[in-house]
C-alpha atoms as a PDB file:
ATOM      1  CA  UNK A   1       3.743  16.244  11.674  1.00  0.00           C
ATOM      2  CA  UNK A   2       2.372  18.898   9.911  1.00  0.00           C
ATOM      3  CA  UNK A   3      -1.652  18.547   8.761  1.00  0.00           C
ATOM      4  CA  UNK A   4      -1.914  18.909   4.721  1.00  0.00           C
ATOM      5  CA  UNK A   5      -4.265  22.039   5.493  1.00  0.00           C
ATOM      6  CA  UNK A   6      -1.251  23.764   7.737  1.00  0.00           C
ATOM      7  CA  UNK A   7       1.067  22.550   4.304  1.00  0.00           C
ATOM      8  CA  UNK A   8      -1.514  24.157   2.129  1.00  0.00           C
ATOM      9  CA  UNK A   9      -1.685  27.282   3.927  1.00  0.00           C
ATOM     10  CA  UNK A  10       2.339  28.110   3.953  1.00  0.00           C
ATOM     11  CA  UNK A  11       2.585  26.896   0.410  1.00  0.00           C
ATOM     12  CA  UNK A  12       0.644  29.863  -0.690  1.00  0.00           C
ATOM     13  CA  UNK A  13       2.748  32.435   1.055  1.00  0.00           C
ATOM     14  CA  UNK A  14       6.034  30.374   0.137  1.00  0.00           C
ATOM     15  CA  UNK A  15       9.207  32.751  -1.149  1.00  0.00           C
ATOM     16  CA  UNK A  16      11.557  31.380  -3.448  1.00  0.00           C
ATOM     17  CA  UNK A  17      14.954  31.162  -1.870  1.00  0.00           C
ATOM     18  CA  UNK A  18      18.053  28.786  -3.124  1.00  0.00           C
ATOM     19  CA  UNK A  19      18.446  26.383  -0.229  1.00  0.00           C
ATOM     20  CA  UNK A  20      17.136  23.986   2.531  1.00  0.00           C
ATOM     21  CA  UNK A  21      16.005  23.987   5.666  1.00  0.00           C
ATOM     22  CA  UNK A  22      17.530  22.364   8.400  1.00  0.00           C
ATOM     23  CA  UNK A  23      17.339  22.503  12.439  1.00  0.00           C
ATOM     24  CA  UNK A  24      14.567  25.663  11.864  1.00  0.00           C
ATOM     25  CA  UNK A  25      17.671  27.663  10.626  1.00  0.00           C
ATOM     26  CA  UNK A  26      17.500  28.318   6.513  1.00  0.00           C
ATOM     27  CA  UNK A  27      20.843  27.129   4.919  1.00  0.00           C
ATOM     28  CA  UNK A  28      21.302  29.303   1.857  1.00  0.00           C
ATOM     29  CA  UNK A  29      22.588  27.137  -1.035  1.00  0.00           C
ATOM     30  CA  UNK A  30      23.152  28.470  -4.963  1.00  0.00           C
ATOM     31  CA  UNK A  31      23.260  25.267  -6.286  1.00  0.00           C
ATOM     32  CA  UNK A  32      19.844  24.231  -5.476  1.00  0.00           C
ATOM     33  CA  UNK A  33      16.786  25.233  -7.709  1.00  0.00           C
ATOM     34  CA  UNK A  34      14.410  28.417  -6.295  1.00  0.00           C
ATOM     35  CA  UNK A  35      11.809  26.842  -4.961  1.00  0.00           C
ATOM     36  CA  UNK A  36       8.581  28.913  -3.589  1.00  0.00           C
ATOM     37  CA  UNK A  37       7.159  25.817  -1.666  1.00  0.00           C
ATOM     38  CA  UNK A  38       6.959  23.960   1.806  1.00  0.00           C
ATOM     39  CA  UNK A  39       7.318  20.574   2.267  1.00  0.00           C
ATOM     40  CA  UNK A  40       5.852  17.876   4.978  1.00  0.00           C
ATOM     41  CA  UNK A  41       4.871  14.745   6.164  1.00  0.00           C
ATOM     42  CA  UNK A  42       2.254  12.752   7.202  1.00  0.00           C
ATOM     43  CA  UNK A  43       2.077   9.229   9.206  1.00  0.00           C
ATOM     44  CA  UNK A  44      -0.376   6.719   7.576  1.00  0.00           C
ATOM     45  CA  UNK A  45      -0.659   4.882  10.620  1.00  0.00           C
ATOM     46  CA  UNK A  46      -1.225   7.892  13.305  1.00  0.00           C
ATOM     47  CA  UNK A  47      -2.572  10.675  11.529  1.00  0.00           C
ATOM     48  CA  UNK A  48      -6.290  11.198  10.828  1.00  0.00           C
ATOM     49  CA  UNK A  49      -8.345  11.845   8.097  1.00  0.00           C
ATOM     50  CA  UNK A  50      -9.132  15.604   7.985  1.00  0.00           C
ATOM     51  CA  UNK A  51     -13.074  16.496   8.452  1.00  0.00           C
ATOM     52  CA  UNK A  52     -15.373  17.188   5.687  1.00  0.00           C
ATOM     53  CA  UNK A  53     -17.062  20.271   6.881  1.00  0.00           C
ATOM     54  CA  UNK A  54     -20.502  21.586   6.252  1.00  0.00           C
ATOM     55  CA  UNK A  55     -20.235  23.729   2.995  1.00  0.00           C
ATOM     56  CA  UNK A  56     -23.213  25.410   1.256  1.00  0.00           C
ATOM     57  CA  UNK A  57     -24.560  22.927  -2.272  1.00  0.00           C
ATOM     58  CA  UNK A  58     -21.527  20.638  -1.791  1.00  0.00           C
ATOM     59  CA  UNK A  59     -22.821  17.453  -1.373  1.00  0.00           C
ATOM     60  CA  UNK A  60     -20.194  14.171  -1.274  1.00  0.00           C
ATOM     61  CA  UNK A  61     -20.790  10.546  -2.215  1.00  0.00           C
ATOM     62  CA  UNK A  62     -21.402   7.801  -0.231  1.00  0.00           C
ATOM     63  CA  UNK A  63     -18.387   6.386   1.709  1.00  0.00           C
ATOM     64  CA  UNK A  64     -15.957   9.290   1.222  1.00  0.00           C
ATOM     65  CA  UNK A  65     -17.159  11.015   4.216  1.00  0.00           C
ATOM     66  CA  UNK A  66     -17.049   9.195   8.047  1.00  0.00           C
ATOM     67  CA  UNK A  67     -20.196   9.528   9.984  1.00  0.00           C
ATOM     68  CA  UNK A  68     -20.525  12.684  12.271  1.00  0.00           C
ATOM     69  CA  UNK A  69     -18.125  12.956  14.955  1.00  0.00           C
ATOM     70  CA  UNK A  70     -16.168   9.855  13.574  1.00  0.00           C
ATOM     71  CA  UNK A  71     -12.237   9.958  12.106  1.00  0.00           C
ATOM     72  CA  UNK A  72     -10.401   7.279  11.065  1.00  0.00           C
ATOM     73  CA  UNK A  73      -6.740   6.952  10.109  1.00  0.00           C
ATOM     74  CA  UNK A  74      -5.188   7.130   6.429  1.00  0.00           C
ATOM     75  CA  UNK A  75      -3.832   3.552   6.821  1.00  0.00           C
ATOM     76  CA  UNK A  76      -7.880   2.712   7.358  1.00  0.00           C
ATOM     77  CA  UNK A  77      -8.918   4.893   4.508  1.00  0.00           C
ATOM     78  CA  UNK A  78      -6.640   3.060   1.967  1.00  0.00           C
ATOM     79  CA  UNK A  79      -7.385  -0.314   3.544  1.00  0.00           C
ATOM     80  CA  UNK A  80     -11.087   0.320   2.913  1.00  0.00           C
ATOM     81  CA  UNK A  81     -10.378   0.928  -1.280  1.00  0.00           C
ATOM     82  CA  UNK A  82      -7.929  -1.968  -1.673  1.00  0.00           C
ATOM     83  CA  UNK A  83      -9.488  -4.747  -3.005  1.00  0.00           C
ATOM     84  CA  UNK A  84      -5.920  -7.208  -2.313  1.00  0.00           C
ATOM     85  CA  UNK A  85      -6.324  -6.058   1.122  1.00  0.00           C
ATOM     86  CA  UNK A  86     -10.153  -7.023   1.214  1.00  0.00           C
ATOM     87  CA  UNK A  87      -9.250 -10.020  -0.081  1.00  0.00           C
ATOM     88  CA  UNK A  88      -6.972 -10.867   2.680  1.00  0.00           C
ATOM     89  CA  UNK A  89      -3.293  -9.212   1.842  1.00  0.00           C
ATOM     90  CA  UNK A  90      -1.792  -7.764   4.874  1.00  0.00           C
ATOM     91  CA  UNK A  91      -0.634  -4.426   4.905  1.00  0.00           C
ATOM     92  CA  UNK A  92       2.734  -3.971   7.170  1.00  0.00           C
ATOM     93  CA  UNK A  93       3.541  -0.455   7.916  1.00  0.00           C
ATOM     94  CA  UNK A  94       7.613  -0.018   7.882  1.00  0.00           C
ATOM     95  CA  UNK A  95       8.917   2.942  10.751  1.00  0.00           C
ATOM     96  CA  UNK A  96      12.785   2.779  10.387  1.00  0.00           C
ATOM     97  CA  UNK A  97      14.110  -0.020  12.657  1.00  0.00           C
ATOM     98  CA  UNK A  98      17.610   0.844  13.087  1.00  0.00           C
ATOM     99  CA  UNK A  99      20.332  -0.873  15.394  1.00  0.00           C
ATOM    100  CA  UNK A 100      23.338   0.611  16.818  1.00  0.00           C
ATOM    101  CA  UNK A 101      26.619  -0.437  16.007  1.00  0.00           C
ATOM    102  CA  UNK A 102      30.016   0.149  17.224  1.00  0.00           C
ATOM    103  CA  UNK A 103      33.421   0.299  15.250  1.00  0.00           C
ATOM    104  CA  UNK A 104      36.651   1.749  16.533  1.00  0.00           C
ATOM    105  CA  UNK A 105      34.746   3.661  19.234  1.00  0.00           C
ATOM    106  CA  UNK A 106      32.679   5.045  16.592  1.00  0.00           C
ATOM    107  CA  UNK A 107      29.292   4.430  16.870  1.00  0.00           C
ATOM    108  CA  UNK A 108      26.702   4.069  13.947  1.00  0.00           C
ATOM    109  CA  UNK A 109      23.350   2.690  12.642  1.00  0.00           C
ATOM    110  CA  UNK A 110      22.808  -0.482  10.283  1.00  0.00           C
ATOM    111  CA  UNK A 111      19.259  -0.641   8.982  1.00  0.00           C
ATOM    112  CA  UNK A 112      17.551  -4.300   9.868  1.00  0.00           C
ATOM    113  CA  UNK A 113      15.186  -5.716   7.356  1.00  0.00           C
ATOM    114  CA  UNK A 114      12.029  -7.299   7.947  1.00  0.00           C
ATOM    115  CA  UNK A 115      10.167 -10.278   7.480  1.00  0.00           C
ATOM    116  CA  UNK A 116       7.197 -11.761   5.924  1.00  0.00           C
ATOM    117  CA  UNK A 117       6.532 -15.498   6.749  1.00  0.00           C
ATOM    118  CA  UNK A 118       3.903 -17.889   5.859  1.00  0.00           C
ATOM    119  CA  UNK A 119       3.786 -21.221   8.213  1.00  0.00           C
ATOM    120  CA  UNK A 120       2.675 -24.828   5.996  1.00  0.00           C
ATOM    121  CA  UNK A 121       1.768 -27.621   8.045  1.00  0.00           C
ATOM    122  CA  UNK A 122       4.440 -30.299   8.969  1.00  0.00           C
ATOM    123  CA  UNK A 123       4.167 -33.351   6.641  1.00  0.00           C
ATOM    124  CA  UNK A 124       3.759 -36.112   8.851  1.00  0.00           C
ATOM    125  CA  UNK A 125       4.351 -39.435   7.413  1.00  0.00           C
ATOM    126  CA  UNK A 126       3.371 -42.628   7.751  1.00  0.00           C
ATOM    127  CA  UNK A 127       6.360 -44.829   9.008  1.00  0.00           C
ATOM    128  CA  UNK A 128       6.997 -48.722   7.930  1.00  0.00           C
ATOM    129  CA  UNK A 129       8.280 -50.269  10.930  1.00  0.00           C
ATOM    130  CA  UNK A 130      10.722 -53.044  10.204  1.00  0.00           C
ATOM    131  CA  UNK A 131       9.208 -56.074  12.107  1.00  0.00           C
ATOM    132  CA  UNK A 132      12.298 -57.157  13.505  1.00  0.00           C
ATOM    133  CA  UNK A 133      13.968 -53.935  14.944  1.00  0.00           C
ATOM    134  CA  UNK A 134      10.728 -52.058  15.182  1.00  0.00           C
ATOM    135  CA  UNK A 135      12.788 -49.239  13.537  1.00  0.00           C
ATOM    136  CA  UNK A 136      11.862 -47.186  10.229  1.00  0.00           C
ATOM    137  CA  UNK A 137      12.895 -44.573   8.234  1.00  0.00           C
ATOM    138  CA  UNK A 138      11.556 -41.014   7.523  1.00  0.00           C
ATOM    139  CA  UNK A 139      13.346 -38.628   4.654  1.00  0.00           C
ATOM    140  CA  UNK A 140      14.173 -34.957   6.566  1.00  0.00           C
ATOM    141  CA  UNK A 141      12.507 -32.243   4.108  1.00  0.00           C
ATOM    142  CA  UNK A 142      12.768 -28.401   4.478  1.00  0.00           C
ATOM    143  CA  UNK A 143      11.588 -25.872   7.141  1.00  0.00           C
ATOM    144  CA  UNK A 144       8.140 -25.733   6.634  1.00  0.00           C
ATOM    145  CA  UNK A 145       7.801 -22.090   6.082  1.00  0.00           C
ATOM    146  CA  UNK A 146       8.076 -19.216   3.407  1.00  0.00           C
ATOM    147  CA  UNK A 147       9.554 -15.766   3.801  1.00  0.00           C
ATOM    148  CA  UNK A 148       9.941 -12.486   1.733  1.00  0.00           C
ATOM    149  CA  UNK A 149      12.184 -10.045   2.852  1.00  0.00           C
ATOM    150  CA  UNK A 150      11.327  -6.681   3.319  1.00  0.00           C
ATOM    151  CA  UNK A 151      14.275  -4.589   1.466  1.00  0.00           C
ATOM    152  CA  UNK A 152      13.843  -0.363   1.619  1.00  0.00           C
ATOM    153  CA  UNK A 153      15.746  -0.564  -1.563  1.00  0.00           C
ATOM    154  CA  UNK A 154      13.387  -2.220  -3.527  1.00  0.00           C
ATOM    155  CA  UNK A 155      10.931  -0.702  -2.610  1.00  0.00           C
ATOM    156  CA  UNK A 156       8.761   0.768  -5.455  1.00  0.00           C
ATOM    157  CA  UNK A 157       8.356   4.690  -5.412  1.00  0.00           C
ATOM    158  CA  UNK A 158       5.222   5.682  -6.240  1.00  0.00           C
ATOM    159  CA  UNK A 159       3.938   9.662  -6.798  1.00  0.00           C
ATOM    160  CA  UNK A 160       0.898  11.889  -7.655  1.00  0.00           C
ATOM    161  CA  UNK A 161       0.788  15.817  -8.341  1.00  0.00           C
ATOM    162  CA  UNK A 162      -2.043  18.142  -8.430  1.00  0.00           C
ATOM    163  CA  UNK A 163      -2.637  21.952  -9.601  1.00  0.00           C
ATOM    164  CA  UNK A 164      -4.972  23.286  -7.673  1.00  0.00           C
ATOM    165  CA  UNK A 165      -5.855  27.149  -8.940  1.00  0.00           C
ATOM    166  CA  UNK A 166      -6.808  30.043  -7.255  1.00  0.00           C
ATOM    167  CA  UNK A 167     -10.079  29.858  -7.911  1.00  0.00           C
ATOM    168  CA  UNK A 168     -10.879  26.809  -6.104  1.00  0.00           C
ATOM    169  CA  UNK A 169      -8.442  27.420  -3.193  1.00  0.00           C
ATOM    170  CA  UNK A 170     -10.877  30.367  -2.067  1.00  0.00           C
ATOM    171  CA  UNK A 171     -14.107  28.545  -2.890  1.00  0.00           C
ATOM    172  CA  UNK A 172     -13.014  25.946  -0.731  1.00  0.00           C
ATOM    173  CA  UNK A 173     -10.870  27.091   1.909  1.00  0.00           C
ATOM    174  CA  UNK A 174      -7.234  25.167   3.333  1.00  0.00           C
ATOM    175  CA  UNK A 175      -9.230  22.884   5.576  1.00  0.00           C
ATOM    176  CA  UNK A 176     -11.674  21.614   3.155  1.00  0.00           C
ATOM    177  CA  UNK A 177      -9.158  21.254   0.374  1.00  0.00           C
ATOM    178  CA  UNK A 178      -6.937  19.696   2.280  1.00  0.00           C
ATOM    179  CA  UNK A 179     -10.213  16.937   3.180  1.00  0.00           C
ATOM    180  CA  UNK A 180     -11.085  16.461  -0.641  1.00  0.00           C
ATOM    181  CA  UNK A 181      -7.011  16.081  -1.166  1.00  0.00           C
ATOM    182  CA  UNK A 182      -6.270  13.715   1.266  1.00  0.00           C
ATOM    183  CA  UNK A 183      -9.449  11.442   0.777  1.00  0.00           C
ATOM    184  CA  UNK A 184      -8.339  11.333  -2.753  1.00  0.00           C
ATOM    185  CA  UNK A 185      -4.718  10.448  -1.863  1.00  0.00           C
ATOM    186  CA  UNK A 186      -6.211   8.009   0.522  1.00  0.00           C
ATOM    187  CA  UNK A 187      -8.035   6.123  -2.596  1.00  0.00           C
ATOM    188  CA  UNK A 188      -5.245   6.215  -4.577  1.00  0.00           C
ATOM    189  CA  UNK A 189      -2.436   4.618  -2.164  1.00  0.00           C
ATOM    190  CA  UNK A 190      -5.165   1.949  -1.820  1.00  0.00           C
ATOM    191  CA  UNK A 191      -5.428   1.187  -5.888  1.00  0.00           C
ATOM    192  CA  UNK A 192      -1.631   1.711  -6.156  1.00  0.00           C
ATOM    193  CA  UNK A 193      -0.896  -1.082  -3.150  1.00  0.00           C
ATOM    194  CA  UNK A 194      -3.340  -3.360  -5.606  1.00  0.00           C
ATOM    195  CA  UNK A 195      -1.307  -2.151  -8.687  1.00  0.00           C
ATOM    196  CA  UNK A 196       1.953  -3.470  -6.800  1.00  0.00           C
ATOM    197  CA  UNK A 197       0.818  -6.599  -5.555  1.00  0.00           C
ATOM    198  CA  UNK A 198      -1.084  -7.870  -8.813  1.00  0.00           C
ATOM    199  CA  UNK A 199       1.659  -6.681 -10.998  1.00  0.00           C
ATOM    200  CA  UNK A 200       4.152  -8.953  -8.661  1.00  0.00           C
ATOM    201  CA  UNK A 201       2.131 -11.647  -8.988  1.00  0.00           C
ATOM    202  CA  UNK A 202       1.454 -11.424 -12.888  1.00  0.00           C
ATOM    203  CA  UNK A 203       5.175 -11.156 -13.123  1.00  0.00           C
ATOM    204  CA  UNK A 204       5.528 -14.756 -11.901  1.00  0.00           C
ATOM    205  CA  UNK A 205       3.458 -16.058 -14.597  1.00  0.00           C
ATOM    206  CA  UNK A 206       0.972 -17.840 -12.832  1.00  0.00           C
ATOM    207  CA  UNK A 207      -0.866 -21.544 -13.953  1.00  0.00           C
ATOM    208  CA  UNK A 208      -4.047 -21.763 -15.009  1.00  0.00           C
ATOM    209  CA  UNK A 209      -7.210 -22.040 -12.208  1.00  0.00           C
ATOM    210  CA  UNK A 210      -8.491 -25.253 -11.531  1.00  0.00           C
ATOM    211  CA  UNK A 211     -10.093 -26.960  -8.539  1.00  0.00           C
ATOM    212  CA  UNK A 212      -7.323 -29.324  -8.609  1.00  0.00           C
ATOM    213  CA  UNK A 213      -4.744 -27.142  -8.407  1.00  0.00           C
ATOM    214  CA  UNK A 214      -5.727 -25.508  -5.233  1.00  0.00           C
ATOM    215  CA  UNK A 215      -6.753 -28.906  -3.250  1.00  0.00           C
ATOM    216  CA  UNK A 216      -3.123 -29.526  -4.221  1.00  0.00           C
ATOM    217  CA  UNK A 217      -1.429 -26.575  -2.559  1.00  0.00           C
ATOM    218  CA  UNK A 218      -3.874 -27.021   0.800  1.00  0.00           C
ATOM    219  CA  UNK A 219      -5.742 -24.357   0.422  1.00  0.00           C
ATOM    220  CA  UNK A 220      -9.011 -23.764   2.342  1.00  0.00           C
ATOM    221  CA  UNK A 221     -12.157 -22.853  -0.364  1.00  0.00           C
ATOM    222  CA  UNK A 222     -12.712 -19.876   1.637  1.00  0.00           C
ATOM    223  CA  UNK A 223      -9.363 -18.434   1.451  1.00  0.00           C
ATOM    224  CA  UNK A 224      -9.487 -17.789  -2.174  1.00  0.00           C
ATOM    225  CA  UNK A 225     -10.555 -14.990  -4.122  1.00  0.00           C
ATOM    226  CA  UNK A 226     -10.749 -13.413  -7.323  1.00  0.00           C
ATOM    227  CA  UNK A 227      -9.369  -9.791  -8.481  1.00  0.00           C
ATOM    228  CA  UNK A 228     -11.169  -9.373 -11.734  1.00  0.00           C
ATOM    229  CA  UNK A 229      -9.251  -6.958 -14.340  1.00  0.00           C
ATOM    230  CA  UNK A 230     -10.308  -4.870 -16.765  1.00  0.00           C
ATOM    231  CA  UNK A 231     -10.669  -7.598 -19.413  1.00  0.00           C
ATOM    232  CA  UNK A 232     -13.113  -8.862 -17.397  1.00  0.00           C
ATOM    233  CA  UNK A 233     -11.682 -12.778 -18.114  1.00  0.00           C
ATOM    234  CA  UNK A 234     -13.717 -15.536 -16.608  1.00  0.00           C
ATOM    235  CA  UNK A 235     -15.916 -13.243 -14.658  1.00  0.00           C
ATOM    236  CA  UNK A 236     -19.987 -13.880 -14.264  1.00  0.00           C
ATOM    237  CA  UNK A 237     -22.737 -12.636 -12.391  1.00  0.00           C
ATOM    238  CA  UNK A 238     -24.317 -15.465 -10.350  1.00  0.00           C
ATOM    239  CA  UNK A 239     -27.530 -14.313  -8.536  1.00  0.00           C
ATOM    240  CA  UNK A 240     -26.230 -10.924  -8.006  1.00  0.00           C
ATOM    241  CA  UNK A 241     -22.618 -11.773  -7.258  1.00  0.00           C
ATOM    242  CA  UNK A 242     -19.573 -11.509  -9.297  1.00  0.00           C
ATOM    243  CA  UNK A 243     -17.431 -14.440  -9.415  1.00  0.00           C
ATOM    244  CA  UNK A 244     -14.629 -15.871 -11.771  1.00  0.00           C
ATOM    245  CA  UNK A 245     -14.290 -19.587 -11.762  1.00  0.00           C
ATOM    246  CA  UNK A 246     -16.835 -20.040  -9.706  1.00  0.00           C
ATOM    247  CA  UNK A 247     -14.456 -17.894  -6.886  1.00  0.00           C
ATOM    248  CA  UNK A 248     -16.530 -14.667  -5.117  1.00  0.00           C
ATOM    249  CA  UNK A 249     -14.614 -11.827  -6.494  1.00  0.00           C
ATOM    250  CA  UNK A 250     -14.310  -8.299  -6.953  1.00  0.00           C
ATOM    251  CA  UNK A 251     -13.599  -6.090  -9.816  1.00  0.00           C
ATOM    252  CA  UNK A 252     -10.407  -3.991 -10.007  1.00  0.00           C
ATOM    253  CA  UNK A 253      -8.863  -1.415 -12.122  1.00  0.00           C
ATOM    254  CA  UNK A 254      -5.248  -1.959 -11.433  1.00  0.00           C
ATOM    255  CA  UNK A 255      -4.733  -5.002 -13.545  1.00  0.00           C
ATOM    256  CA  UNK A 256      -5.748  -5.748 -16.191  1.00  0.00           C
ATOM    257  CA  UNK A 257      -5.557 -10.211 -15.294  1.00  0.00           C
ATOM    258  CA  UNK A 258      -8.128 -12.077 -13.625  1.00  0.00           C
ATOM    259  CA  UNK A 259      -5.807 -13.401 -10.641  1.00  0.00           C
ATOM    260  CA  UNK A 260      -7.534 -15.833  -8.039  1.00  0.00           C
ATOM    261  CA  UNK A 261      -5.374 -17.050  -5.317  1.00  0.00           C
ATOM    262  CA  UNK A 262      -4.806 -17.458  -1.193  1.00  0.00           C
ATOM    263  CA  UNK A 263      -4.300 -13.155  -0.707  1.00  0.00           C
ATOM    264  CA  UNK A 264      -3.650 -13.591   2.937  1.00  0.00           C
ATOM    265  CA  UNK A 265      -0.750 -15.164   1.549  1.00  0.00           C
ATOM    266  CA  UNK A 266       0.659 -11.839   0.545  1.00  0.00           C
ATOM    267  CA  UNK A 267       1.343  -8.471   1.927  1.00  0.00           C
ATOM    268  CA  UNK A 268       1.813  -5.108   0.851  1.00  0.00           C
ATOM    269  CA  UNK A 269       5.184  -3.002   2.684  1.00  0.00           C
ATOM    270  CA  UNK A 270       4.684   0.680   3.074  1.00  0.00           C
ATOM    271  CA  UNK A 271       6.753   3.521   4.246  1.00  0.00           C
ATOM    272  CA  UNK A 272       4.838   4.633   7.264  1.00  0.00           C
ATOM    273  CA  UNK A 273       4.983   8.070   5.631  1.00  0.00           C
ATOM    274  CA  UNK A 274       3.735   9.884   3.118  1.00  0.00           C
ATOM    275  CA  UNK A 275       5.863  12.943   2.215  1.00  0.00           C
ATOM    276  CA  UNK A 276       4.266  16.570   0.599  1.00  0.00           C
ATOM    277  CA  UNK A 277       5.336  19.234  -1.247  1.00  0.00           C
ATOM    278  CA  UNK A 278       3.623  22.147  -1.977  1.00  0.00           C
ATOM    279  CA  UNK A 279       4.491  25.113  -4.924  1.00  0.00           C
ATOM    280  CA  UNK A 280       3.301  28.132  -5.757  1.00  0.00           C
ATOM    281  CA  UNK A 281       4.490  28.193  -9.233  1.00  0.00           C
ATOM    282  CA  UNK A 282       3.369  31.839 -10.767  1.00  0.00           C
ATOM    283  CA  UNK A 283       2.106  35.310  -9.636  1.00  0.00           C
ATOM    284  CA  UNK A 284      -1.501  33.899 -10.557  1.00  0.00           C
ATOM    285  CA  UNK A 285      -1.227  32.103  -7.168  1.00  0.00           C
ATOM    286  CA  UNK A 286      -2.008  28.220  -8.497  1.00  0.00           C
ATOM    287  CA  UNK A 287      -0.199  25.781  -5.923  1.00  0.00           C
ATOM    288  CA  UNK A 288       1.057  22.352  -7.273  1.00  0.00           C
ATOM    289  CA  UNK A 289       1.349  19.826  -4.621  1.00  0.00           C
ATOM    290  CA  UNK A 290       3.038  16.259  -4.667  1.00  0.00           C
ATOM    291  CA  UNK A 291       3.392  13.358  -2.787  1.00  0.00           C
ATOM    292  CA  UNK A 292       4.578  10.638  -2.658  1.00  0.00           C
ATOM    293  CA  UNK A 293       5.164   7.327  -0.794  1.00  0.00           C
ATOM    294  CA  UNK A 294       6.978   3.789  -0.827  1.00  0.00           C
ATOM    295  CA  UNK A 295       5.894   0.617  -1.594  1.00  0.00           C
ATOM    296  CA  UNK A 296       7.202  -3.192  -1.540  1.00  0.00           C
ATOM    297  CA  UNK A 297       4.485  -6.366  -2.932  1.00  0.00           C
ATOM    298  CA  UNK A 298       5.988  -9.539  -0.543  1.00  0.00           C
ATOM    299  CA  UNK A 299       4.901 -12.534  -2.419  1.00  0.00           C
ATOM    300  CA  UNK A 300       6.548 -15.516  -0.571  1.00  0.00           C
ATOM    301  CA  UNK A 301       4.158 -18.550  -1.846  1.00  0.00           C
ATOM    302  CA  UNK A 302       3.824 -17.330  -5.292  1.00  0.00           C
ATOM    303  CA  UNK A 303       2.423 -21.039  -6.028  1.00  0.00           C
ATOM    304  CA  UNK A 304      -0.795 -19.692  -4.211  1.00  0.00           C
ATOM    305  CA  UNK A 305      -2.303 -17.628  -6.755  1.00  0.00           C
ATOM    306  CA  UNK A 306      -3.490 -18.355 -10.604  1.00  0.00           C
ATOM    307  CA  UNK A 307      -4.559 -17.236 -13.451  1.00  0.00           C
ATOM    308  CA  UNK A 308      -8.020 -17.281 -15.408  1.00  0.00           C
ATOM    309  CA  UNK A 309      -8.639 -16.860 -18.816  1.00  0.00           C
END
C-alpha cells in the first residue's frame, strides 16, 4: 500500500483524464468525470504512523508525536484518542473473509459475517428434591450468551476532506504533511468510532443509573464507566477526578449524553482500510484530499449501559 506522502506527491503532478485505472493499464472511459487525482489505501492494522521530522520553529504538542526512534500503527493511534475504547470497547478490525463456493462448475465467493459474543454465567439453581423419588425439577432457559452480527452492509460510512494550498505544501514538504495529515486522521477515526458507538447506544434509549440497576445485571463495579457529553449531566470533580454518579469517567465530545455502562461489553467494527484520494483541483496547485473509512457499533447487551441526567 501506498504511504499518504507517496499519495501526496503524485496528486500534485496528477493529469485529468476520463477513466480508471485497472491492472497498471489506464482504461479510457467518457462517461466518467476528469479527474486530476490519485487514489490509495492504507491498512489500519499494518501500516505505521509516518515520522514527525525535525523542522526549524515547529514545535508539536504533547502526545501527537512518538518518542525518538518509536512508530506505532494507525489502529494504535486511534485506540489511544477513543475514549469507548479506553473504557473497555473492543475494536475488531474486518479484512474480507470470503469462502469459495461452487455452482454448476462455476466457482464463486460468498462473503461470511462475523461475530461479536458476550458469555453470562450459567444460572444454576437450587433443586427441591422430592423426598420420595429423590427427583426434582429444573426449568431449561436460553443459551447463556449474546451476539451482534457483524454485517458490511450496515456498516456506517464515515468521510473527511481537506484543502491543503500551495503555500503550505512547500513549507512543509510531502513527508511532513503527510505526518500532520495522518495524525489528524488518526484522532479523528478515534472520536468518530466514539460517535458510532454512543450514538448506538443512545438510540436504545437507555434507563436511568442507579446502583441497583447494575448489581442487577451482574456487573463488576470496576467494569463500569462513564462517557461524559457535552452537557456535562451528572458529572463532578471529586479530588481531582471526574466522575458521574459516582462512576470514574472521562469527558467526550461525540455525544452529547452522559452514558455509564459495562464498555467491554461493546465493540467497534472497522474496515481494515482506510481509502485516499487526492485532487489537484486548479492551476493554483491546491490539492484536496479525502478519505474515508467504514464503521459498524456491535451492541449485543444493550441492557449494560444507562443513562444519567
Amino acid at each position: 500500500m501506498a504511504t499518504l506522502a507517496k499519495l501526496l506527491e503524485h496528486g500534485k503532478r496528477a493529469v485529468a483524464r476520463p477513466g480508471i485505472e485497472r491492472n497498471d493499464t489506464f482504461i479510457v472511459d467518457k462517461n466518467r468525470r476528469n479527474l486530476a487525482g490519485v487514489n490509495g489505501a492504507m491498512s489500519l492494522g499494518r501500516d505505521l504512523m509516518p515520522v514527525f521530522l525535525d523542522v526549524e520553529s515547529r514545535i508539536y504538542a504533547p502526545g501527537i508525536t512518538a518518542p525518538a526512534g518509536q512508530q506505532t500503527t494507525l489502529e494504535r493511534k486511534l485506540a489511544e484518542n477513543s475514549r469507548v475504547i479506553e473504557a473497555g470497547a473492543n475494536l475488531i478490525l474486518m479484512p474480507e473473509k470470503m469462502t469459495a463456493i461452487e455452482s454448476g462448475g462455476v466457482v464463486g465467493f460468498r462473503q461470511e459475517p462475523g461475530r461479536f459474543v458476550t458469555i453470562e454465567p450459567a444460572n444454576f439453581q437450587a433443586v427441591a428434591l422430592d423426598p420420595l423419588t429423590g427427583e426434582g425439577e429444573i426449568t431449561a432457559g436460553a443459551m447463556p450468551s449474546n451476539e451482534a452480527i457483524i454485517n458490511r452492509d450496515a456498516f456506517t460510512q464515515r468521510a473527511a476532506r481537506f484543502t491543503i494550498n500551495r503555500a503550505t505544501q512547500k513549507a512543509l514538504g510531502d513527508g511532513q504533511l503527510s505526518a500532520e495529515l495522518m495524525t489528524a486522521i488518526a484522532l479523528g477515526i478515534g472520536r468518530a468510532v466514539d460517535a458510532e458507538l454512543l450514538a448506538a447506544i443512545v438510540a436504545t434509549t437507555p434507563a436511568a443509573f442507579s446502583l441497583a440497576n447494575a448489581a442487577t445485571a451482574g456487573i463488576k463495579h470496576n467494569e463500569l464507566r462513564a462517557i461524559v457529553g457535552t452537557t456535562g449531566a451528572g458529572a463532578q470533580m471529586i479530588e481531582g477526578g471526574l466522575y458521574a454518579a459516582g462512576i470514574k469517567g472521562e469527558f467526550s465530545a461525540a455525544t452529547t449524553a452522559t452514558i455509564i455502562g459495562a464498555y467491554s461489553r461493546a465493540a467497534i467494527a472497522l474496515g481494515d482500510e482506510i481509502l485516499f484520494l487526492a485532487e489537484r483541483t486548479d492551476a493554483a496547485g491546491n490539492l484536496v484530499v479525502s478519505c474515508w473509512f467504514d464503521v459498524q457499533a456491535l451492541l449485543p447487551e444493550p441492557g449494560k449501559f444507562w443513562n444519567v441526567a
